[in-house]
Each structure stands twice: as C-alpha cells, then as structure tokens.
Protein backbone atom coordinates (compact mmCIF):
# COMPACT_ATOMS: atom_id res chain seq x y z
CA UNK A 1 -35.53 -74.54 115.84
CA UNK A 2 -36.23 -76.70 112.80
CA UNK A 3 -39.73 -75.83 112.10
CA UNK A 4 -38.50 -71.54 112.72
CA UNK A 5 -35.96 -71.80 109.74
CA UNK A 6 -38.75 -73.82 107.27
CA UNK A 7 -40.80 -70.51 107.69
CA UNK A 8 -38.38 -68.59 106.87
CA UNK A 9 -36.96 -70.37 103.43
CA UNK A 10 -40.10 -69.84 102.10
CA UNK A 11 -40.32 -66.21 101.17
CA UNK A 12 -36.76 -66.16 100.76
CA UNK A 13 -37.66 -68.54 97.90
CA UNK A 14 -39.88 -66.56 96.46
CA UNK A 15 -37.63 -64.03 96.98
CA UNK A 16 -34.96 -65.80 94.64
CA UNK A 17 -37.38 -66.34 92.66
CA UNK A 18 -38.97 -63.47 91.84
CA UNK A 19 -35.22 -62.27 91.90
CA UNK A 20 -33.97 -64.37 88.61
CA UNK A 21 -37.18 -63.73 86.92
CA UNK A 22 -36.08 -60.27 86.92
CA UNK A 23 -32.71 -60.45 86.21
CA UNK A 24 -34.20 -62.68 82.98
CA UNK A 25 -36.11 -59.56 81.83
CA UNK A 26 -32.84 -57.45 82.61
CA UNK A 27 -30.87 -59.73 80.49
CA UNK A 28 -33.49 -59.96 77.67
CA UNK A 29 -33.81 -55.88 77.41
CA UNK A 30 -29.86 -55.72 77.87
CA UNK A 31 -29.10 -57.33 74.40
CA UNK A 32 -31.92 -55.70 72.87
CA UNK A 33 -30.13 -52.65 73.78
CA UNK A 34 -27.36 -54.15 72.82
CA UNK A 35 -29.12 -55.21 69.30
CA UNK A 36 -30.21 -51.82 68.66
CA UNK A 37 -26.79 -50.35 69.22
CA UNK A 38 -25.13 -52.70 66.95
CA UNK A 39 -27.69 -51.89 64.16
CA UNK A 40 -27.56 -48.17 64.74
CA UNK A 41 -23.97 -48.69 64.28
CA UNK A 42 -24.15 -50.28 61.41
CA UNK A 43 -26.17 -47.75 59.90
CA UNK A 44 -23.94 -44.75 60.87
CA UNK A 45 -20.96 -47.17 59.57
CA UNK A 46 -22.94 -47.53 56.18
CA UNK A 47 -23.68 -43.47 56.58
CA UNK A 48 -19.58 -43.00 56.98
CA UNK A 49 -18.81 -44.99 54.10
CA UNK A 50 -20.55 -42.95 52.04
CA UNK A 51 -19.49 -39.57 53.19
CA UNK A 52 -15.56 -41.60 52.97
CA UNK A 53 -17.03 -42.44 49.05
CA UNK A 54 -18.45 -39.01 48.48
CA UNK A 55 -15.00 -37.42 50.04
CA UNK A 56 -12.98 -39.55 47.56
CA UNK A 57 -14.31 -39.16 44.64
CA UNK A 58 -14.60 -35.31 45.50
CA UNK A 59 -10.50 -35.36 46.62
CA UNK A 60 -10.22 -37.27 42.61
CA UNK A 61 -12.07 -34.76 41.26
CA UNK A 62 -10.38 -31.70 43.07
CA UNK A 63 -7.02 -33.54 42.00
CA UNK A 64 -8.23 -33.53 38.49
CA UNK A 65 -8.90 -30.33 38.37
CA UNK A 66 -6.09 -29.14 40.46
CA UNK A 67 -3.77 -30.96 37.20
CA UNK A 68 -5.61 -29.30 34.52
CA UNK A 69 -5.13 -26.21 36.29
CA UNK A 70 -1.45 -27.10 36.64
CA UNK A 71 -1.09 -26.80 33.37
CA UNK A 72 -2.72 -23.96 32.56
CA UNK A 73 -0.57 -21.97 34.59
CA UNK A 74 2.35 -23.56 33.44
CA UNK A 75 1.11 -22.60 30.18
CA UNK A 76 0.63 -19.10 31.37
CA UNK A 77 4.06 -19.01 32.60
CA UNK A 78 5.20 -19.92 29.15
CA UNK A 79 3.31 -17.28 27.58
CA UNK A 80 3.70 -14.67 30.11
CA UNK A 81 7.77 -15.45 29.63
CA UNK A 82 7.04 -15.03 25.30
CA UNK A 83 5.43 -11.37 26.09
CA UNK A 84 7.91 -10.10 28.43
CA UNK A 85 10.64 -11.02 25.53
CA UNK A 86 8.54 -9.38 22.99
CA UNK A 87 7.75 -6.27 25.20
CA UNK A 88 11.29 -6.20 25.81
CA UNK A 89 12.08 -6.39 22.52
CA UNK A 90 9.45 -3.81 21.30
CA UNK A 91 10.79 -1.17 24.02
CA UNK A 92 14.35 -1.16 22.41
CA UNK A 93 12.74 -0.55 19.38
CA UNK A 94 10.95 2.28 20.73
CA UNK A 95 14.81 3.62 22.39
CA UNK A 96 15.96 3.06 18.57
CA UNK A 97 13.00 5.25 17.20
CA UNK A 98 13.39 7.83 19.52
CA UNK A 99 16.90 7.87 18.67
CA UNK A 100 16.28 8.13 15.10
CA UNK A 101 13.28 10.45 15.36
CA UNK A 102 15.91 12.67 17.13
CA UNK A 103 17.99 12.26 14.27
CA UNK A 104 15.18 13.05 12.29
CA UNK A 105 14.21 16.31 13.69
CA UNK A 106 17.44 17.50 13.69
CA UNK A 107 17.88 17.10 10.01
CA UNK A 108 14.57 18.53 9.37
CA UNK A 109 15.60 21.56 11.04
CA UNK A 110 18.67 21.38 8.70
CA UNK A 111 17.14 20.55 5.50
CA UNK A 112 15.18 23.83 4.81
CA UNK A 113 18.43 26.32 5.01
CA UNK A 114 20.10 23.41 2.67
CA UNK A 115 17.75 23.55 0.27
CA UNK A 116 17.86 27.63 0.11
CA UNK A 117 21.25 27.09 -0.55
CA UNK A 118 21.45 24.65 -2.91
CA UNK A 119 18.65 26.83 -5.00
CA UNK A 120 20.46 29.91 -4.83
CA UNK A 121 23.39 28.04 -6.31
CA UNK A 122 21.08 26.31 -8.77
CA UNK A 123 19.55 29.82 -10.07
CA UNK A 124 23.12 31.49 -10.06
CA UNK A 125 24.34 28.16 -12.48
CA UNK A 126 21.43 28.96 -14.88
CA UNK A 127 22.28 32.73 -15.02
CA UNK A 128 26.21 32.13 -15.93
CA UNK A 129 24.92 29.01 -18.10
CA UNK A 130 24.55 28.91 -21.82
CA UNK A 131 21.26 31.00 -22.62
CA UNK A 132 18.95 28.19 -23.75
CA UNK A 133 15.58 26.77 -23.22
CA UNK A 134 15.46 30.25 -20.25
CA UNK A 135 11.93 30.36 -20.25
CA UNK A 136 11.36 26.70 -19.52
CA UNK A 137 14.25 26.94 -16.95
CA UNK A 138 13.22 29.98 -14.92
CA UNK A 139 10.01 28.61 -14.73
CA UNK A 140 11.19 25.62 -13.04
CA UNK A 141 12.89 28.15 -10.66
CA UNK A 142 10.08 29.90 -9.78
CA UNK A 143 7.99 26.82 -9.12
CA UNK A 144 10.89 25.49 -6.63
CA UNK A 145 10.78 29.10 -5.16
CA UNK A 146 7.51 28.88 -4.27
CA UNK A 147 7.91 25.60 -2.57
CA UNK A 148 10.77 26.98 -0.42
CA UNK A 149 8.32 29.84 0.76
CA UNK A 150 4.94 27.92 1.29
CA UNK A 151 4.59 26.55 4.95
CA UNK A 152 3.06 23.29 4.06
CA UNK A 153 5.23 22.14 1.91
CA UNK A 154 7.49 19.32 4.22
CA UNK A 155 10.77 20.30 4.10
CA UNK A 156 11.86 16.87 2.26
CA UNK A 157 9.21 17.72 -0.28
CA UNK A 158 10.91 21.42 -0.58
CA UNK A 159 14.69 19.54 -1.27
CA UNK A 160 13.06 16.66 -3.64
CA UNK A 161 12.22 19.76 -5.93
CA UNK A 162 15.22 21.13 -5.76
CA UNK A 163 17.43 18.13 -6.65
CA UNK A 164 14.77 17.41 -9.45
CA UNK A 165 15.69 20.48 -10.40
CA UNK A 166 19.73 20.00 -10.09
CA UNK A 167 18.82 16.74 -12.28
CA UNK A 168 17.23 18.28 -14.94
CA UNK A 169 20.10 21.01 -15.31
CA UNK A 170 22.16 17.63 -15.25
CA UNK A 171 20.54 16.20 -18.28
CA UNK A 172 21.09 19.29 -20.14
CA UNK A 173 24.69 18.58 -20.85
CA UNK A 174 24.24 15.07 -22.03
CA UNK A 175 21.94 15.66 -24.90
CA UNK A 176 21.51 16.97 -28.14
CA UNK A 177 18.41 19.28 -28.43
CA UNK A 178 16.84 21.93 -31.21
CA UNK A 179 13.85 24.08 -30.91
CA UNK A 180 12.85 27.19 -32.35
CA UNK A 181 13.38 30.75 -30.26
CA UNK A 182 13.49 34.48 -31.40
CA UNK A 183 17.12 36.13 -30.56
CA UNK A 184 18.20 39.56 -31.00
CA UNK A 185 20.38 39.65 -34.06
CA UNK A 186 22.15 42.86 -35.30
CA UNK A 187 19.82 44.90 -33.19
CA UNK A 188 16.84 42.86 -34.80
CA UNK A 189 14.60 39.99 -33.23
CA UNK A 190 14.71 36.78 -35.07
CA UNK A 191 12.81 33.34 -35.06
CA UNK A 192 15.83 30.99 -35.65
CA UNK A 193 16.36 26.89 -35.21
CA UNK A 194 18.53 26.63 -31.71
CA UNK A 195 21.05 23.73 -31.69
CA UNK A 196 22.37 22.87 -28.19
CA UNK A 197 25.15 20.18 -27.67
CA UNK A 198 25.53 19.28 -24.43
CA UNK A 199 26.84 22.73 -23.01
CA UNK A 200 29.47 22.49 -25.42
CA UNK A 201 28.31 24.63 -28.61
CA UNK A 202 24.61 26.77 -28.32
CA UNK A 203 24.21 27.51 -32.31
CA UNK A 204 21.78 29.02 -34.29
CA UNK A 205 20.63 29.27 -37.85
CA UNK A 206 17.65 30.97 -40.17
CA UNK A 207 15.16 29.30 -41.49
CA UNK A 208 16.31 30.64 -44.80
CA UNK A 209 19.93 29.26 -43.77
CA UNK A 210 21.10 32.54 -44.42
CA UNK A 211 23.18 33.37 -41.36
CA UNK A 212 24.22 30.90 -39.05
CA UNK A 213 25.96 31.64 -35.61
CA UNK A 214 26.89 30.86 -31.97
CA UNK A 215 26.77 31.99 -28.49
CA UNK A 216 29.68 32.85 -27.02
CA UNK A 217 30.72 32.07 -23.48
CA UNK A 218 33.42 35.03 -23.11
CA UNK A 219 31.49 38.02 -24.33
CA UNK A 220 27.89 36.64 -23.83
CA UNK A 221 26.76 37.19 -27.59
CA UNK A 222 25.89 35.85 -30.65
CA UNK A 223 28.48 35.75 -33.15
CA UNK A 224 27.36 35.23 -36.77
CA UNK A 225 29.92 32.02 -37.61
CA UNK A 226 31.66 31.72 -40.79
CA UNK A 227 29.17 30.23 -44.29
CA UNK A 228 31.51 26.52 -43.77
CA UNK A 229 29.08 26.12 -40.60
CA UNK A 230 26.09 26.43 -42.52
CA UNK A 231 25.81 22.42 -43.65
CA UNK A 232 27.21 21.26 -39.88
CA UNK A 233 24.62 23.38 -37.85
CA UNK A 234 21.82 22.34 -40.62
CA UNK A 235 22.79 18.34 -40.42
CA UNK A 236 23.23 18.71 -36.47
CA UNK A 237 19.45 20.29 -36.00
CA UNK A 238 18.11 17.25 -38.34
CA UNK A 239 19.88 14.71 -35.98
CA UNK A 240 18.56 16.46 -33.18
CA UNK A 241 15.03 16.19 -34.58
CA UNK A 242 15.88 12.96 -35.57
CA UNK A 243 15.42 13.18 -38.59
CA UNK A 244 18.80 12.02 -39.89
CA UNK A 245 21.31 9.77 -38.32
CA UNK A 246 24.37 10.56 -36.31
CA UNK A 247 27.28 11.21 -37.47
CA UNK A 248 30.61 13.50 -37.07
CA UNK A 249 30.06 17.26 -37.07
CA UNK A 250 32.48 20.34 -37.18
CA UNK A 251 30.99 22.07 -34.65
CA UNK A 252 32.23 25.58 -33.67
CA UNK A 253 33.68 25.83 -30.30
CA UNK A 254 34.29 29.36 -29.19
CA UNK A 255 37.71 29.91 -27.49
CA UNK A 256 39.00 33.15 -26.54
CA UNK A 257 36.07 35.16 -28.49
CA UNK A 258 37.32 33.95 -31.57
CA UNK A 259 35.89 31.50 -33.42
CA UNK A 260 37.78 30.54 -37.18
C-alpha cells in the first residue's frame, strides 16, 4: 500500500508544480494588464482634462460674448425706444400738416375770388378819387389785372399785388407831392405844376403863375381859384419839391362847389 501511493505523489507533484508555475505567469501578465489599463487611463484622464480645459475656457468665452451682446441689445432697446418716440412724434406732425395743408387749400381756393374783389374795389376808389398821378395809377391797375388773369401766377402772388397796390393808394393821402401834367383848361390843354395834399386839396398853377386853380370833388372840375391863392399854391409846390421849408398854408378846400 505504501510503496502504491509514493508512485502516485510523484506526478501529482509535478503536477503542482507545473500548476503554480503557471499561475506565476497568470499573475505576472494579470498586472501587466492591469499596468496598461491604469496608464491608458491615465492618458484618457489627461485627454478629458483637456477637452474639460478647452470646454471652459470656450463656456468663458461664450459668456463673454454672450455680455457684450447683452448690452448691445440693451442698447438697441434704448435706441429702438428713442425712434419710436421720434416717429411718433414726427407722425403728429404729419396729422398737423395735413390739417393745415387742408386749411391751406381751402384758402387758396378762396383767395383768387378775394383778390377780384378787392381789385374791383381798388379800381372803382381810383375812378371816384381825386384825378392825380392817373396815368401812373391805371398802370398799376392794369399790371395787377394781368396778374389776376395769368394762370401761373400763385394765387398769394395775385393778392400780394393787390394789397401793394391798396398800399400805395394808402400813401397817397399822407404826402405832399407836385409834378407837372397838361389839364384841359377853358376848353384848352395846359402844362401846369400839380400840387396834391394828401387827398385833401388837388391844385394847380401856370408856369407863368397866371391862373391858379383846384379840382373840385362835387362837380369833378377845375375851378380857376381866386389871385390870394397864387403865393399859397406857389410856396406849397416849392415845399413839395423841397425846395423851401414847411410851413402853414391857406390852402383852398372846396365845399359845396364853392370855394371863397
């Protein structure tokens, strides 16, 4: 029995062995393995940390620009906020100029009848008037009548001309003017010195100072005035000419169609 179970132990020691020998290897390739794994690790860890890194300062950057743009817009907002109050604004001023190009129209459409009138009452003044300075003043007439009738001339031109017009006739009776005309005296034409006060007295005299006279208002006529007239009518036609100072005149004032 002895000597059967020495037989035996022998390859079963070999068997061991052979046995641990491998399991040696196993354990030496096993942390290898092991080895290799932790590097690889550490290299992906390493690889991480710099995509983490490279995220970051990408997130910083996106942050960044994220602010900047933050403010732009708010800036935007601002502006956008200014416009809308200035469109706003700029539309009811547009309402307003309608309105008053409404306005407008419709007194364009009213000035042109306004100025016919107001020239037919200017040329029927003149006509009843004092007869003085006519040619100059139907002249004037005649260039404001052919303003009323021409097309292009804008209706505000056509009534400047005709109150330049009423302003002139104006004038008249505030001054003191002489010039020389030719009047029909006694059936004859004459070259006299006219003296015009205001539209008070419209007197006349000769350049010989031999007849001296007046218009009269009531009968629409020159009346030869009395020889005490003479020296007034001569001084007042030098102070009109300015050739003498001012000073107090008799002048004849026709009342009644009777002058004394």
């Amino acid at each position: 029995m002895i000597k059967h179970v020495k037989r035996i132990s022998l390859p079963l020691l070999l068997c061991f062995a052979v046995t641990a020998s491998a399991n040696e290897v196993s354990v030496e390739v096993n942390m290898e393995s092991i080895l290799e794994i932790g590097r690889e690790n550490q290299t992906l860890s390493a690889s991480s940390q710099d995509r983490i890194d490279n995220t970051e300062r990408q997130t910083d950057k996106l942050i960044n620009e994220y602010k900047v743009v933050s403010k732009q817009v708010e800036g935007l907002k601002l502006y956008n906020a200014q416009k809308r109050i200035q469109i706003q604004a700029q539309l009811d001023l547009m309402d307003k100029l309608d309105e008053q190009l409404v306005q407008v129209v419709v007194m364009q459409r009213q000035i042109p009848p306004l100025s016919r009138r107001m020239y037919e009452g200017l040329k029927s003044f003149i006509s009843l008037d004092l007869p003085f300075r006519l040619g100059e003043r139907e002249e004037r007439l005649s260039f404001i009548q052919k303003a009323l009738d021409n097309p292009t001339v804008s209706p505000a031109e056509q009534l400047r001309q005709v109150l330049e017009g009423y302003t002139v006739e104006s004038e008249y009776g505030m001054k003191m003017d002489t010039y020389k005309d030719t009047i029909t005296i006694d059936g004859q034409d004459r070259e006299v010195n006219i003296l015009r006060v205001g539209r008070l007295v419209l007197a006349y005299q000769t350049s010989d100072l031999d007849q001296t006279g007046v218009w009269n208002k009531e009968t629409n006529t020159w009346e030869e005035l009395p020889s005490r007239y003479r020296n007034p009518v001569k001084n007042g036609i030098r102070i009109a000419q300015k050739l003498q100072t001012v000073n107090i005149l008799e002048m004849p004032i026709p009342a009644a169609g009777v002058v004394q």
